[in-house]
N, C-alpha and C. Protein backbone atom coordinates (compact mmCIF):
# COMPACT_ATOMS: atom_id res chain seq x y z
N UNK A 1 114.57 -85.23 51.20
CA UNK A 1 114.03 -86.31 50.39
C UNK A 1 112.56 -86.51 50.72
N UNK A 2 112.22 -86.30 51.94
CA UNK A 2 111.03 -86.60 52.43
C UNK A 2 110.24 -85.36 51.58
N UNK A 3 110.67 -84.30 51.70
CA UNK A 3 110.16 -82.85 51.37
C UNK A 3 109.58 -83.15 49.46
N UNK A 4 110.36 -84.13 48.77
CA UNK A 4 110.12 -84.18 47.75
C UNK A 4 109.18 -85.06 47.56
N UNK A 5 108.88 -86.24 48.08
CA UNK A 5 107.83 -87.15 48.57
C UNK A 5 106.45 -86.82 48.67
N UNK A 6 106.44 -85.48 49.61
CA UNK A 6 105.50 -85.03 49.79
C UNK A 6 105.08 -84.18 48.78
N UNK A 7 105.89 -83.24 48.48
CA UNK A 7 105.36 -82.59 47.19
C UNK A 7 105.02 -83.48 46.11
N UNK A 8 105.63 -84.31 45.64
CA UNK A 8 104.89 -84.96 44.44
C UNK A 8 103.85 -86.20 44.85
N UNK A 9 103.33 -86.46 45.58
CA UNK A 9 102.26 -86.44 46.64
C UNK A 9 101.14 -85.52 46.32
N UNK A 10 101.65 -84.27 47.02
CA UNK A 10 100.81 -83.14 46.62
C UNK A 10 100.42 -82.72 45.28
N UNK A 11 101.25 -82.72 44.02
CA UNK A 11 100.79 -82.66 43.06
C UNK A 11 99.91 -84.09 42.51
N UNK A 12 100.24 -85.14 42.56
CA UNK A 12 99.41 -86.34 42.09
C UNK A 12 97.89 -86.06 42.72
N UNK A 13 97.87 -85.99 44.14
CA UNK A 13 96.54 -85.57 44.72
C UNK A 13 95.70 -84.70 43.88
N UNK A 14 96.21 -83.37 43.32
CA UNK A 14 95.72 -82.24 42.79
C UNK A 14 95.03 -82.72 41.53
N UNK A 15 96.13 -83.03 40.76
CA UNK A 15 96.22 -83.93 39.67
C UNK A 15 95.25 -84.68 39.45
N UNK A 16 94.79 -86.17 40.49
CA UNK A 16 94.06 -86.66 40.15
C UNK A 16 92.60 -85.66 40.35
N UNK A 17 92.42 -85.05 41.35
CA UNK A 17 91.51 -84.16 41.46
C UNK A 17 91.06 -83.42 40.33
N UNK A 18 91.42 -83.02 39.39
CA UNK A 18 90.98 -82.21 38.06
C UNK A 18 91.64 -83.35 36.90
N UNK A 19 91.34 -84.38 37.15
CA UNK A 19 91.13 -85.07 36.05
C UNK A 19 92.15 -85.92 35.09
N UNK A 20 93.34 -85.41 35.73
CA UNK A 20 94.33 -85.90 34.71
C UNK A 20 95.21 -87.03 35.28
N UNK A 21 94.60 -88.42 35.03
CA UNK A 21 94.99 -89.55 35.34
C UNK A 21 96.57 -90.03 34.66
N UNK A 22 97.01 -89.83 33.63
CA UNK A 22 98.44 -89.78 33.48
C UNK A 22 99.44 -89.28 34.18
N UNK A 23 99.13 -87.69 34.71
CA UNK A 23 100.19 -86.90 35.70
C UNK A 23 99.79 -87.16 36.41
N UNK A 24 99.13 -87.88 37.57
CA UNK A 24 98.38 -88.25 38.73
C UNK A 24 99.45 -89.03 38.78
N UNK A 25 99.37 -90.57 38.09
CA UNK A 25 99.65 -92.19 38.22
C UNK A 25 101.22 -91.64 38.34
N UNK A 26 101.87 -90.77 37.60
CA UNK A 26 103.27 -90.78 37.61
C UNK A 26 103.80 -90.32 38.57
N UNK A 27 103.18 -88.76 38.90
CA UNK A 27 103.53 -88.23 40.45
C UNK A 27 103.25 -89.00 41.52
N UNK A 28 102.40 -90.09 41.67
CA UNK A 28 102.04 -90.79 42.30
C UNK A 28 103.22 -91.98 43.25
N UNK A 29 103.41 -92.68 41.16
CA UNK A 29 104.58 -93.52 41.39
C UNK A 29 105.76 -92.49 42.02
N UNK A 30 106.92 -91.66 41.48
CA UNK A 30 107.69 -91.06 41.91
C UNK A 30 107.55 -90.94 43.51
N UNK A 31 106.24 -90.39 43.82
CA UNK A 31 106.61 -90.14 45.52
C UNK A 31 106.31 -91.42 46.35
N UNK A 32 105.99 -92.53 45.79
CA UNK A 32 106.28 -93.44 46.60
C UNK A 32 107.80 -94.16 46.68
N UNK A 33 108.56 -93.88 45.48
CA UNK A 33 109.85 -93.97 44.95
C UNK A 33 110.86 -93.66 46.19
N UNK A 34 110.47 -92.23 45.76
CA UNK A 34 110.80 -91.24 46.98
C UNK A 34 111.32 -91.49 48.35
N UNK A 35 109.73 -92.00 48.72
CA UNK A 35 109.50 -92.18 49.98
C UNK A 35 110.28 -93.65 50.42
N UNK A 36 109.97 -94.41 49.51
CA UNK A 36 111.27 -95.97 49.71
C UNK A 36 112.09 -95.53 50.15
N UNK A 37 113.07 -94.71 49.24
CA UNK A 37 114.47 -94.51 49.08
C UNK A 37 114.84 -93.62 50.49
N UNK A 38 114.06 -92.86 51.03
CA UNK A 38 113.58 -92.17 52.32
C UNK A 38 113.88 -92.81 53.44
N UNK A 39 113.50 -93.82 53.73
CA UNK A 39 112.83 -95.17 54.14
C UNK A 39 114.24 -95.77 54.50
N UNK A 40 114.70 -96.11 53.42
CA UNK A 40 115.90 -96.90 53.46
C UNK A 40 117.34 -95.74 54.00
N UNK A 41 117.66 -94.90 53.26
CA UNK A 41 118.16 -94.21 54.38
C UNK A 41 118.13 -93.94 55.43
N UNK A 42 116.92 -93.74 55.72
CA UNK A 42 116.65 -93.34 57.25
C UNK A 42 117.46 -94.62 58.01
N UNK A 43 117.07 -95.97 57.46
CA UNK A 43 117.29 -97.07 58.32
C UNK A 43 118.79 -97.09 58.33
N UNK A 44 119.38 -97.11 57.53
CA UNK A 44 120.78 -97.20 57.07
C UNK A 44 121.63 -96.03 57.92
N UNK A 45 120.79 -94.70 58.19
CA UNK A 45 121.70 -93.88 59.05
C UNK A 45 121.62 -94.21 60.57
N UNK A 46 120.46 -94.78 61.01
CA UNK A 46 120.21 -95.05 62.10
C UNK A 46 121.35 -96.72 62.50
N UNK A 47 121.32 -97.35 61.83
CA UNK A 47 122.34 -98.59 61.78
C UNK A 47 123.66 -98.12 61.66
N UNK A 48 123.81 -96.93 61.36
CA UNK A 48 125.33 -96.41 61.12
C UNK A 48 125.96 -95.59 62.43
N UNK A 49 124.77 -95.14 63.26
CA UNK A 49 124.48 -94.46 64.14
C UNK A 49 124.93 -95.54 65.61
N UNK A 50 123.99 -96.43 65.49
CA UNK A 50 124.10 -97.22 66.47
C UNK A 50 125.43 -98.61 66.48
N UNK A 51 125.98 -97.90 65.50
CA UNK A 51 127.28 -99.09 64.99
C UNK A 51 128.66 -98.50 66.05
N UNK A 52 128.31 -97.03 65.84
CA UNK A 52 129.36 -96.18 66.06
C UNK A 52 129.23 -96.13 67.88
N UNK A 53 128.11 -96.54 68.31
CA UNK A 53 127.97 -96.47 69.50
C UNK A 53 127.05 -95.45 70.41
N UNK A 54 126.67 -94.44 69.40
CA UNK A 54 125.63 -93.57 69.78
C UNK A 54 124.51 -94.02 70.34
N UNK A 55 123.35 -93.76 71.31
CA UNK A 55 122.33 -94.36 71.28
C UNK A 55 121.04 -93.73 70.00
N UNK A 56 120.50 -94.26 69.68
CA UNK A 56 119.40 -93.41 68.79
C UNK A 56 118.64 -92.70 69.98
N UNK A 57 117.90 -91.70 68.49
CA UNK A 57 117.22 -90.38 69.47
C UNK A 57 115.96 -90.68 69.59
């Protein structure tokens, strides 16, 4: 998930770089999307993790 974050990241960057402010703003939005949804899993496995009794890493 992260991997996709970054790539459309990488394309918005490019994107805005040669000019094209429509595919920029959207790849833009999406990988911050992304990166939420990233975000929130991460937290959610780590709470699931430490429920079960594991210590985190």
């Amino acid at each position: 998930m992260l991997g996709w974050a970054l790539t459309f990241l990488i394309i918005a960057l490019i994107a805005a770089a040669l000019g094209f402010g429509g595919i920029a703003g959207a790849s833009a939005g999406i990988a911050q999307i992304l990166f939420v949804i990233f975000l929130i899993l991460f937290v959610v496995a780590m709470l699931a993790r430490a429920l079960r009794g594991q210590p985190p890493v």
